[in-house]
Structures are given as structure tokens and as C-alpha cells.
N, C-alpha and C. Protein backbone atom coordinates (compact mmCIF):
# COMPACT_ATOMS: atom_id res chain seq x y z
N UNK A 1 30.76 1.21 45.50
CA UNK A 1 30.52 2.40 44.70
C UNK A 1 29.49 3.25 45.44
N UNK A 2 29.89 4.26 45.63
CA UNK A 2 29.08 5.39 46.05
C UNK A 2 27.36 5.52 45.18
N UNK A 3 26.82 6.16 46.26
CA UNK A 3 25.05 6.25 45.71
C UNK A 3 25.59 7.32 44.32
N UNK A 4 26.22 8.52 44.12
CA UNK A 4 25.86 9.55 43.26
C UNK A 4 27.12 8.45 42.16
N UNK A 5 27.80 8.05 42.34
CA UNK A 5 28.56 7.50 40.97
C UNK A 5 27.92 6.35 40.25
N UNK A 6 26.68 5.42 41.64
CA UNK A 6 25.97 4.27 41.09
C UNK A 6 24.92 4.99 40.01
N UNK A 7 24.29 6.33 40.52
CA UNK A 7 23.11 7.03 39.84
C UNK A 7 23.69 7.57 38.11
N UNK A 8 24.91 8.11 38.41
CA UNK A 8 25.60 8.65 37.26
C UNK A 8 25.98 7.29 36.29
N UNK A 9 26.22 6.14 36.84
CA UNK A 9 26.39 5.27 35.95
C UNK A 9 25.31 4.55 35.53
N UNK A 10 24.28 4.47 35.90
CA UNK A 10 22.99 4.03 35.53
C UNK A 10 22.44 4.98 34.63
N UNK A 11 22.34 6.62 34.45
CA UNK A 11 22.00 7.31 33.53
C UNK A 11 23.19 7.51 32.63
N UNK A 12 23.95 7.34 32.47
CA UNK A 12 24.60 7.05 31.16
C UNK A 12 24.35 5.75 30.62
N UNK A 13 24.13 4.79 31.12
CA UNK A 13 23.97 3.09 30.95
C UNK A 13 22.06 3.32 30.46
N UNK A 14 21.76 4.65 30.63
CA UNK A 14 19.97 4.34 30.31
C UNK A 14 20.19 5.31 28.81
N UNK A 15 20.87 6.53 28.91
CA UNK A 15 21.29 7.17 27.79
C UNK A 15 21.92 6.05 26.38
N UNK A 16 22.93 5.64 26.92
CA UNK A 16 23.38 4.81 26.07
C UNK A 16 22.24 3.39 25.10
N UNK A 17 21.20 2.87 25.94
CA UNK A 17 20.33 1.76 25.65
C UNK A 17 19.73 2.69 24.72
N UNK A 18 18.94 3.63 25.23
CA UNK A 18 17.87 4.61 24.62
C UNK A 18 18.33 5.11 22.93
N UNK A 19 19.55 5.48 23.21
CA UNK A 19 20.57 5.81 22.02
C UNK A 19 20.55 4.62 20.87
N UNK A 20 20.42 3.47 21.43
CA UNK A 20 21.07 2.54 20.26
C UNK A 20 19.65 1.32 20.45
N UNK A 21 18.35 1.58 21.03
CA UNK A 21 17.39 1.27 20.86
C UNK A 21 16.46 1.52 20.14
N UNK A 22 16.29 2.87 20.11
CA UNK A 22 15.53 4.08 19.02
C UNK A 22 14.50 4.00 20.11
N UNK A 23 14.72 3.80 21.25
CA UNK A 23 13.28 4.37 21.90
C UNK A 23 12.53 5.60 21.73
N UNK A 24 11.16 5.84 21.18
CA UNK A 24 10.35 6.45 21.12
C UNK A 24 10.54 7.07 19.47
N UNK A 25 11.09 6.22 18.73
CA UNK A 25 11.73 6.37 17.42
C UNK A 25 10.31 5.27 16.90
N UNK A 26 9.95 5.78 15.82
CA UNK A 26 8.86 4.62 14.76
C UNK A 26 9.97 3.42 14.44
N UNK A 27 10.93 3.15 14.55
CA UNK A 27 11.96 2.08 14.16
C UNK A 27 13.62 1.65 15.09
N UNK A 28 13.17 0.80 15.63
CA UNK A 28 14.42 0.20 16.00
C UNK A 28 15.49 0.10 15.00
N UNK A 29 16.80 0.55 15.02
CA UNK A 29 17.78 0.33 14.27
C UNK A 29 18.68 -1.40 14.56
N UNK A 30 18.57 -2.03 15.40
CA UNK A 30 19.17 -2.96 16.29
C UNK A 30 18.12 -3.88 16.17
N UNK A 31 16.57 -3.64 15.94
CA UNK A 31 15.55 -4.94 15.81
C UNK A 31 14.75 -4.83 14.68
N UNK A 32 15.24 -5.27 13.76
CA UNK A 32 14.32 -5.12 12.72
C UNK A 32 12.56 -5.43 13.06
N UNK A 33 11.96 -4.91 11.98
CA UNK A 33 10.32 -5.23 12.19
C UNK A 33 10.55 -6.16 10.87
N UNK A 34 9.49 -7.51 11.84
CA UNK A 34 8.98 -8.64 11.17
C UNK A 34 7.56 -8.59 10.75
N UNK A 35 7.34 -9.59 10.13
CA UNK A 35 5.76 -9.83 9.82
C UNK A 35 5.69 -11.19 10.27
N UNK A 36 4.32 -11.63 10.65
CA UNK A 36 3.73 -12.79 11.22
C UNK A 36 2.43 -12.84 11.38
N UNK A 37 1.66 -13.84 10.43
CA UNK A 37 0.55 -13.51 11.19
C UNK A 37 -0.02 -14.44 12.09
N UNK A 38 0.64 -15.64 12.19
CA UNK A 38 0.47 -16.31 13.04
C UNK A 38 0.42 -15.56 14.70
N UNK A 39 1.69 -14.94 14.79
CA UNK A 39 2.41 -14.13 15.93
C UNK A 39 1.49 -12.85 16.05
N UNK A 40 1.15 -11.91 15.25
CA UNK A 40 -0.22 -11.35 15.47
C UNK A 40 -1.19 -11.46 16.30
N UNK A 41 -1.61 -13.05 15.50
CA UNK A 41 -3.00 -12.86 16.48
C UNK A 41 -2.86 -13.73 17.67
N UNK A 42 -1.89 -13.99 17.95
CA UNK A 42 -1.41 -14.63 19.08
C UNK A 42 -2.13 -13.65 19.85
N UNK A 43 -1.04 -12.34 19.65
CA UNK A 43 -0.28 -11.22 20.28
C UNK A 43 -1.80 -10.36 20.75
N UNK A 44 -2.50 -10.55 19.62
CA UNK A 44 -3.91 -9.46 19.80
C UNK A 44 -4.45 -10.57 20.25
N UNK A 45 -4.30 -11.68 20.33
CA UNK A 45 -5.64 -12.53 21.89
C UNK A 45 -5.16 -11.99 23.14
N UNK A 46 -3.59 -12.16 23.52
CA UNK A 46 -3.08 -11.69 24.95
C UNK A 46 -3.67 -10.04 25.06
N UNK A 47 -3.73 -9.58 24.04
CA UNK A 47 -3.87 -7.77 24.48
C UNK A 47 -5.73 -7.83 24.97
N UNK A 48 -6.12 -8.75 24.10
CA UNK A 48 -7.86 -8.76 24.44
C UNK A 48 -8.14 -9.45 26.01
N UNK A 49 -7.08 -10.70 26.21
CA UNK A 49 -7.56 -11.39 27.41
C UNK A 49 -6.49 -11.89 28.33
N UNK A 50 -5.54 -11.63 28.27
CA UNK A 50 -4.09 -12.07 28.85
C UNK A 50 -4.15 -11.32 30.03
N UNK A 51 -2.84 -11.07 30.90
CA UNK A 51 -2.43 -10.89 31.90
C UNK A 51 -1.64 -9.43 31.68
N UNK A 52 -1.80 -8.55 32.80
CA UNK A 52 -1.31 -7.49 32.23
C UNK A 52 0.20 -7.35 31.86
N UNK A 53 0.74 -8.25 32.48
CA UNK A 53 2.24 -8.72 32.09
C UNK A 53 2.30 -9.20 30.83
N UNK A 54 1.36 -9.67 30.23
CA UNK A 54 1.41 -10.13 28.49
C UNK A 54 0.78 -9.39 27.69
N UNK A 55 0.04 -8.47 28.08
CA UNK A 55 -0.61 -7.86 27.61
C UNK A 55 1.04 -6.27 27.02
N UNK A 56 1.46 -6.23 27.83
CA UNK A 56 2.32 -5.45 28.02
C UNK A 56 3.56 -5.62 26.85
N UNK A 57 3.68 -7.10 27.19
CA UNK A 57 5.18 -7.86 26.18
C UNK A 57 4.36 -7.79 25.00
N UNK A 58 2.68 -7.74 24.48
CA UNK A 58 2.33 -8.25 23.41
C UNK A 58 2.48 -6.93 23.06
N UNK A 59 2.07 -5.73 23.47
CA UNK A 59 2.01 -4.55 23.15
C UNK A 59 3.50 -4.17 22.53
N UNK A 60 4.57 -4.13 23.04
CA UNK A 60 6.02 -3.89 22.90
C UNK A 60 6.07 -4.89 21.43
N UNK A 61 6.06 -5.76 21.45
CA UNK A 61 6.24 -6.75 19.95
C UNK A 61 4.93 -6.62 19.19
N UNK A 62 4.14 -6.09 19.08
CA UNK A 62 3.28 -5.68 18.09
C UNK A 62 3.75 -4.45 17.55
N UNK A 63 4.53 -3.44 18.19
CA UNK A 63 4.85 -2.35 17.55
C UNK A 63 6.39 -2.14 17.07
N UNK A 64 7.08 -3.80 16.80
CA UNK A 64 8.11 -3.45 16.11
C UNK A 64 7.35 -4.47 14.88
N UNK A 65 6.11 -4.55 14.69
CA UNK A 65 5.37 -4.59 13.18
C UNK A 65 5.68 -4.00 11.99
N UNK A 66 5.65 -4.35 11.03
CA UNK A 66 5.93 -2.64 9.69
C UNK A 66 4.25 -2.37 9.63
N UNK A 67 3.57 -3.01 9.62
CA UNK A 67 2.19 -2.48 9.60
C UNK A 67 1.11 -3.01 10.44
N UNK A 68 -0.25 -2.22 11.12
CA UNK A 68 -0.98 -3.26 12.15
C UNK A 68 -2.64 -2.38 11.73
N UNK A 69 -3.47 -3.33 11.76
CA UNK A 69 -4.83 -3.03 11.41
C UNK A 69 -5.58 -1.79 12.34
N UNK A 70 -6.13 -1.04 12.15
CA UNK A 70 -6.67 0.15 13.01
C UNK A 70 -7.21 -0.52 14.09
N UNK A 71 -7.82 -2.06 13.86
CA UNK A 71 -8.66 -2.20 15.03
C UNK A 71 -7.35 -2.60 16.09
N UNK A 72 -5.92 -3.52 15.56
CA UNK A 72 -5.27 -3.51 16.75
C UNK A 72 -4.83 -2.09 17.36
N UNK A 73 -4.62 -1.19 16.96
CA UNK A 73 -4.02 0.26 17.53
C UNK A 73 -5.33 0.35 18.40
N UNK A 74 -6.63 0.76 18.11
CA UNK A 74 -7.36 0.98 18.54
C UNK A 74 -7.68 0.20 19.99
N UNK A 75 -7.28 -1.57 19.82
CA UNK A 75 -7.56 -2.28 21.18
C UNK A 75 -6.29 -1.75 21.98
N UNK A 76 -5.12 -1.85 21.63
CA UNK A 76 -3.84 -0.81 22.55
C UNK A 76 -4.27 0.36 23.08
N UNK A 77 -4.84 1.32 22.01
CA UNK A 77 -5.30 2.33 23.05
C UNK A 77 -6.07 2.52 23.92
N UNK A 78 -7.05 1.23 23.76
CA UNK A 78 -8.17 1.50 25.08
C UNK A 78 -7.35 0.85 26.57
N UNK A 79 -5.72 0.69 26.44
CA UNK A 79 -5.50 0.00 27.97
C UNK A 79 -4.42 0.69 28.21
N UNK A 80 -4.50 2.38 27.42
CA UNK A 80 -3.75 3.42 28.10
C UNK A 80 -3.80 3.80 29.91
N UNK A 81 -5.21 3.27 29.93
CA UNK A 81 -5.46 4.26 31.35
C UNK A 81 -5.61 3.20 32.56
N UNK A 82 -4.18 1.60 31.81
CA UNK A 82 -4.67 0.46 33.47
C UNK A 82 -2.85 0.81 33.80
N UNK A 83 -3.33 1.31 35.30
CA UNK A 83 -2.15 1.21 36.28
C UNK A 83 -1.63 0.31 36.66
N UNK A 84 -2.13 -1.01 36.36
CA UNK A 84 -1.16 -2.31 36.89
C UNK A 84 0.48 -2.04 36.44
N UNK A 85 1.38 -2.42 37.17
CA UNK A 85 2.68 -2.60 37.10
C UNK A 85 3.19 -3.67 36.32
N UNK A 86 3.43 -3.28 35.80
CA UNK A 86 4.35 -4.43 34.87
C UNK A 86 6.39 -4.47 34.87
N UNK A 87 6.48 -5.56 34.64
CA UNK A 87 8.11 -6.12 34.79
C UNK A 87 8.57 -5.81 33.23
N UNK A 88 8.74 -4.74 32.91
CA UNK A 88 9.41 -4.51 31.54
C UNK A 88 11.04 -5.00 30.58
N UNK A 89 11.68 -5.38 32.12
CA UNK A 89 12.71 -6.66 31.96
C UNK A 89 12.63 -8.03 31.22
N UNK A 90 11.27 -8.44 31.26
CA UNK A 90 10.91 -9.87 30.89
C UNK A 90 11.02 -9.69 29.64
N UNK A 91 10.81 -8.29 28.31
CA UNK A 91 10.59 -8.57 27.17
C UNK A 91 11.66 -7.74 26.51
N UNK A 92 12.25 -6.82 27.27
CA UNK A 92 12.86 -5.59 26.45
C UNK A 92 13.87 -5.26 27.42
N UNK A 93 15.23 -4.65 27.08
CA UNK A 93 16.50 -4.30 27.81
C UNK A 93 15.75 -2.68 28.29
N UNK A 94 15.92 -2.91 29.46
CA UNK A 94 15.80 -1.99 30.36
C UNK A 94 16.98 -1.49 31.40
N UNK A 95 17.13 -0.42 31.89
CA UNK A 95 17.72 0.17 33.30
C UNK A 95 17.49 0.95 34.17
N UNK A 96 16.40 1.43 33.76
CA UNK A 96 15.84 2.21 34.47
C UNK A 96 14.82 1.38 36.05
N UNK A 97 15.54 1.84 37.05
CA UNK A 97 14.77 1.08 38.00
C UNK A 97 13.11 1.66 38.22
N UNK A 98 12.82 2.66 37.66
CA UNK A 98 10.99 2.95 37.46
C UNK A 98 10.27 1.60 37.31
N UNK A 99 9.16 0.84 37.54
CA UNK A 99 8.54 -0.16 36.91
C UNK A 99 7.42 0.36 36.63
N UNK A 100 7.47 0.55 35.12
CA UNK A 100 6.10 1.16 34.21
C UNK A 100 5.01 0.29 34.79
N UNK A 101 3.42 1.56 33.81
CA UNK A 101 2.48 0.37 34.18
C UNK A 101 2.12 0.01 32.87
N UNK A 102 0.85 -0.37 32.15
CA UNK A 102 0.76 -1.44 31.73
C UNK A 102 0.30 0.16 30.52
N UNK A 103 -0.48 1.35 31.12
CA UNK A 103 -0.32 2.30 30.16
C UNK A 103 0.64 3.02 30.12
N UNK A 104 1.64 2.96 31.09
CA UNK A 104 2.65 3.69 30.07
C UNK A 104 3.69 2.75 28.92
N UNK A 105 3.54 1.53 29.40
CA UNK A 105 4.29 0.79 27.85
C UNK A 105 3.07 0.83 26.83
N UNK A 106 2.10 0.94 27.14
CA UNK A 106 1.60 0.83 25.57
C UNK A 106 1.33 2.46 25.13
N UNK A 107 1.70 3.18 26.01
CA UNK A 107 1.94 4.70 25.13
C UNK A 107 3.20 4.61 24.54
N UNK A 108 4.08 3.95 24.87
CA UNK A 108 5.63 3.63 24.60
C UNK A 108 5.00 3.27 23.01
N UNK A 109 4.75 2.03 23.24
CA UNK A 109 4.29 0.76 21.63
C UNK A 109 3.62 2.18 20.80
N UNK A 110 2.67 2.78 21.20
CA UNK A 110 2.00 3.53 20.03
C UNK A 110 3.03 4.68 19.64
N UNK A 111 4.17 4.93 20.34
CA UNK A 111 4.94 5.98 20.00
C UNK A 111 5.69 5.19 18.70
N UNK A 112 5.99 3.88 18.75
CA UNK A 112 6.94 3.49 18.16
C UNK A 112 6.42 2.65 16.93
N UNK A 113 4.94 2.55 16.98
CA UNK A 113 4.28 2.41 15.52
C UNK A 113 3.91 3.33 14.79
N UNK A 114 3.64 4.98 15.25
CA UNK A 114 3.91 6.14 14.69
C UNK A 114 2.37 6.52 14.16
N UNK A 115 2.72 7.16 13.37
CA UNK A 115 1.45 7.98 12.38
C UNK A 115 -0.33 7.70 12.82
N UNK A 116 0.43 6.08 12.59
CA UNK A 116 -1.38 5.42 12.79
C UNK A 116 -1.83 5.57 14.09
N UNK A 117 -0.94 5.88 15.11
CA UNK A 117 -1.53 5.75 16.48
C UNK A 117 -1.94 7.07 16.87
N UNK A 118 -1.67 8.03 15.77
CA UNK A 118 -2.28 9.50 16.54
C UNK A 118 -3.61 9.62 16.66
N UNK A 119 -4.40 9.35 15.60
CA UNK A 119 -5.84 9.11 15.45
C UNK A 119 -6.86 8.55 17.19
N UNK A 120 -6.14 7.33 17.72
CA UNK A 120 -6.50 6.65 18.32
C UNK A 120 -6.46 7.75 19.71
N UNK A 121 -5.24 8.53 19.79
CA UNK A 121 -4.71 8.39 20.76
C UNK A 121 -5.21 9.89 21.17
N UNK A 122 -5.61 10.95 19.92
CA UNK A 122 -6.77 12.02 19.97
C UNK A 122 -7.78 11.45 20.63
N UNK A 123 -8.29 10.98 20.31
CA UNK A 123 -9.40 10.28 20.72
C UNK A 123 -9.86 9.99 22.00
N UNK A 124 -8.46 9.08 22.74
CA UNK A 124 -8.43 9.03 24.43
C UNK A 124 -8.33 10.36 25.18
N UNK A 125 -7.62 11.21 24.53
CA UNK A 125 -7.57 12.52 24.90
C UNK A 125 -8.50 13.07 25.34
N UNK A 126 -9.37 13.19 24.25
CA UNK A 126 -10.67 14.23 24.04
C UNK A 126 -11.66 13.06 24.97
N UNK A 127 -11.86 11.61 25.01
CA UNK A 127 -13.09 11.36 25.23
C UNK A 127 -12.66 10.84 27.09
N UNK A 128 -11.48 10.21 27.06
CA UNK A 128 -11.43 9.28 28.06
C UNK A 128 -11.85 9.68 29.02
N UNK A 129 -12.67 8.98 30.30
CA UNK A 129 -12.78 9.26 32.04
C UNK A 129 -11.40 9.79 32.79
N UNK A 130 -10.79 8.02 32.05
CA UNK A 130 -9.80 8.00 33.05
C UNK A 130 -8.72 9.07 33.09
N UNK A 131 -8.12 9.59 34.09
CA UNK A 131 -6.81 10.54 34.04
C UNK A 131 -6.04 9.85 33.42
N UNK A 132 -5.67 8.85 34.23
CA UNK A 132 -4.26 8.07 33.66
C UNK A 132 -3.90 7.90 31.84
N UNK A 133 -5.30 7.38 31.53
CA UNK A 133 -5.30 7.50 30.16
C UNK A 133 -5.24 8.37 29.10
N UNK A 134 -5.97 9.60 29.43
CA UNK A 134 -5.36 10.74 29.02
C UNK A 134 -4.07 11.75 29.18
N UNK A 135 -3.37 11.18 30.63
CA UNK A 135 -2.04 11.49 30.89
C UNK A 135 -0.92 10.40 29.77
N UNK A 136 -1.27 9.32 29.16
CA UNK A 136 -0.58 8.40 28.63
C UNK A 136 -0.87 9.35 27.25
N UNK A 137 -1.72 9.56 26.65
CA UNK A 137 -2.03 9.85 25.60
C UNK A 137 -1.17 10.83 25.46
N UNK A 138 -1.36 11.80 26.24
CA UNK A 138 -0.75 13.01 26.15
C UNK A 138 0.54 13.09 25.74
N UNK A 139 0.95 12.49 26.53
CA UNK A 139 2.68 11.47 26.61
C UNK A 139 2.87 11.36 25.57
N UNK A 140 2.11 10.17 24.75
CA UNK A 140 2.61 9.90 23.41
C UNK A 140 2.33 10.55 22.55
N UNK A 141 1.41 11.48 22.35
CA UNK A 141 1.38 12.33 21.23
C UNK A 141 2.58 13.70 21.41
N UNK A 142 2.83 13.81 22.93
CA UNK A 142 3.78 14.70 22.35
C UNK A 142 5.45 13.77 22.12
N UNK A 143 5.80 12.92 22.41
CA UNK A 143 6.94 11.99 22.24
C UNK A 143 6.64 11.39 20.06
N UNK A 144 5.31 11.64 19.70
CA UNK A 144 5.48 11.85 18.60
C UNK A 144 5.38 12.88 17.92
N UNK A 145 5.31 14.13 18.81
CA UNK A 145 5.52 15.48 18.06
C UNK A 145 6.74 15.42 17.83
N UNK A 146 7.52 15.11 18.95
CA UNK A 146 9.29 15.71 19.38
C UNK A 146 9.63 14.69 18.16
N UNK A 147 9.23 13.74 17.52
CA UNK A 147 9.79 13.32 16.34
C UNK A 147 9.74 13.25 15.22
N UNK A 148 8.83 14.27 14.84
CA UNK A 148 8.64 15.27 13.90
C UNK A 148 7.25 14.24 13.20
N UNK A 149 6.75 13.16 14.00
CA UNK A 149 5.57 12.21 13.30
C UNK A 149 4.38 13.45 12.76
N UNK A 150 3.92 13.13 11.85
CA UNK A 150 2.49 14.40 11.62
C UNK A 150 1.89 13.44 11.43
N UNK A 151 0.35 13.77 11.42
CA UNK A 151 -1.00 13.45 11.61
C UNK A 151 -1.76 12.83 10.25
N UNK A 152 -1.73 11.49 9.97
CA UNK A 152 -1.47 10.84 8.77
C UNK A 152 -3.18 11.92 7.92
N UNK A 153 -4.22 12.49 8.74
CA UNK A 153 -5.37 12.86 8.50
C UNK A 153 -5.18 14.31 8.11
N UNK A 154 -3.73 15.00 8.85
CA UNK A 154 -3.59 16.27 8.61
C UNK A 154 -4.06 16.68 7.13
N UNK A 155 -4.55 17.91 6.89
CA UNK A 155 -4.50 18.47 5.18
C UNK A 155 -3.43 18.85 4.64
């Protein structure tokens, strides 16, 4: 197969996942959100001290949660701005040959827990050093504009 028919079939094959994933959607239609709290605080030890590869998978399965405490959103958002690379294959159907880093999946996770993560994610905006982290932020607050999320603080 030719390079431009391999490229054309990989972006329909990334269209199609995206489509029936709800990526950047507050809800998977295809994975329901569980509760656990065992699995929780698993999930929030790896995000506090794990590997950025688990830190990453914990981030992605914390935000198909139905609900998560301000302080976990809050520890997700402070690891908007680490560039480590992460293998996004290991936890979640992927095709895209990009390999995110460790802040752009957890701008992903806060897109897809919604409302509560805008607060946090103002915040990195306005205060952070890092570029990267305020380039993630940015990201996700507008990936939750484009989905019509509003600002749970708005008047």
C-alpha cells in the first residue's frame, strides 16, 4: 500500500475511534463510568508517585469516574506541564502514530471529566512557569469550550 492511501486509511481509522470513543466528550458512550474506591486511591497513589507511564493510564481511568474530589483534579492538573512521553497504547485504543506526553493525556482526562476541571485548569493558565503547562491548559479549556462545557462558577 502506497504512503498517501496508508495515511488516508489511518485518518479515517483515527476519525472513526474518535467517533465512537467520545474523545474529548465528558462521557464515553462504549465505556461506561464506574465507581471504586478501592481503584481510586490506587489510581491517586500512581498520579502522586508512580511512573509517568502510570501516572498517565491512572489519569485516563480516573476520568471515566462519574465523580472525583477537587483535590484529585487539582493533583492532575499540576502534571499538565511534564513532557515525558508516554505509550498511550498500553491503556486506551489508539492510531494515531503521535506519542503524547504525560501533559497532554492528562489535558485529554480533564477534558473528559468536564465542568470540574475548568477551575483547576484557569488556574495553570494564569499562574503556571511552565509553557508546556499552560499550552495543555489552554488545549483543554478550549476542547471544553468546543463542547459547549460552561464554567460550573460562572453566574
Amino acid at each position: 500500500m502506497n504512503r498517501a492511501k496508508r495515511a488516508a486509511m489511518m485518518m479515517v481509522l483515527a476519525v472513526l475511534v474518535l467517533t465512537t470513543t467520545g474523545f474529548g466528550s465528558k462521557k464515553c458512550p462504549t465505556t461506561p463510568r464506574t465507581e471504586s474506591t478501592d481503584g481510586t486511591s490506587q489510581r491517586v497513589n500512581l498520579i502522586k508517585s508512580g511512573s509517568a507511564q502510570q501516572k498517565a493510564a491512572a489519569a485516563f481511568w480516573l476520568s471515566r469516574q462519574s465523580s472525583l474530589d477537587a483535590s484529585i483534579i487539582n493533583s492532575l492538573a499540576g502534571l499538565l506541564g511534564d513532557k515525558t512521553l508516554v505509550d498511550s497504547s498500553q491503556y486506551r485504543y489508539i492510531v494515531d502514530e503521535h506519542k503524547p506526553t504525560l501533559g497532554e493525556e492528562v489535558a485529554l482526562a480533564l477534558v473528559r471529566i468536564g465542568p470540574a476541571s475548568i477551575p483547576p485548569l484557569i488556574h495553570v493558565l494564569k499562574t503556571s512557569p511552565v509553557p508546556e503547562a499552560r499550552k495543555n491548559a489552554a488545549r483543554a479549556l478550549g476542547a471544553l469550550h468546543e463542547n459547549g462545557v460552561a464554567d460550573p462558577n460562572a453566574v
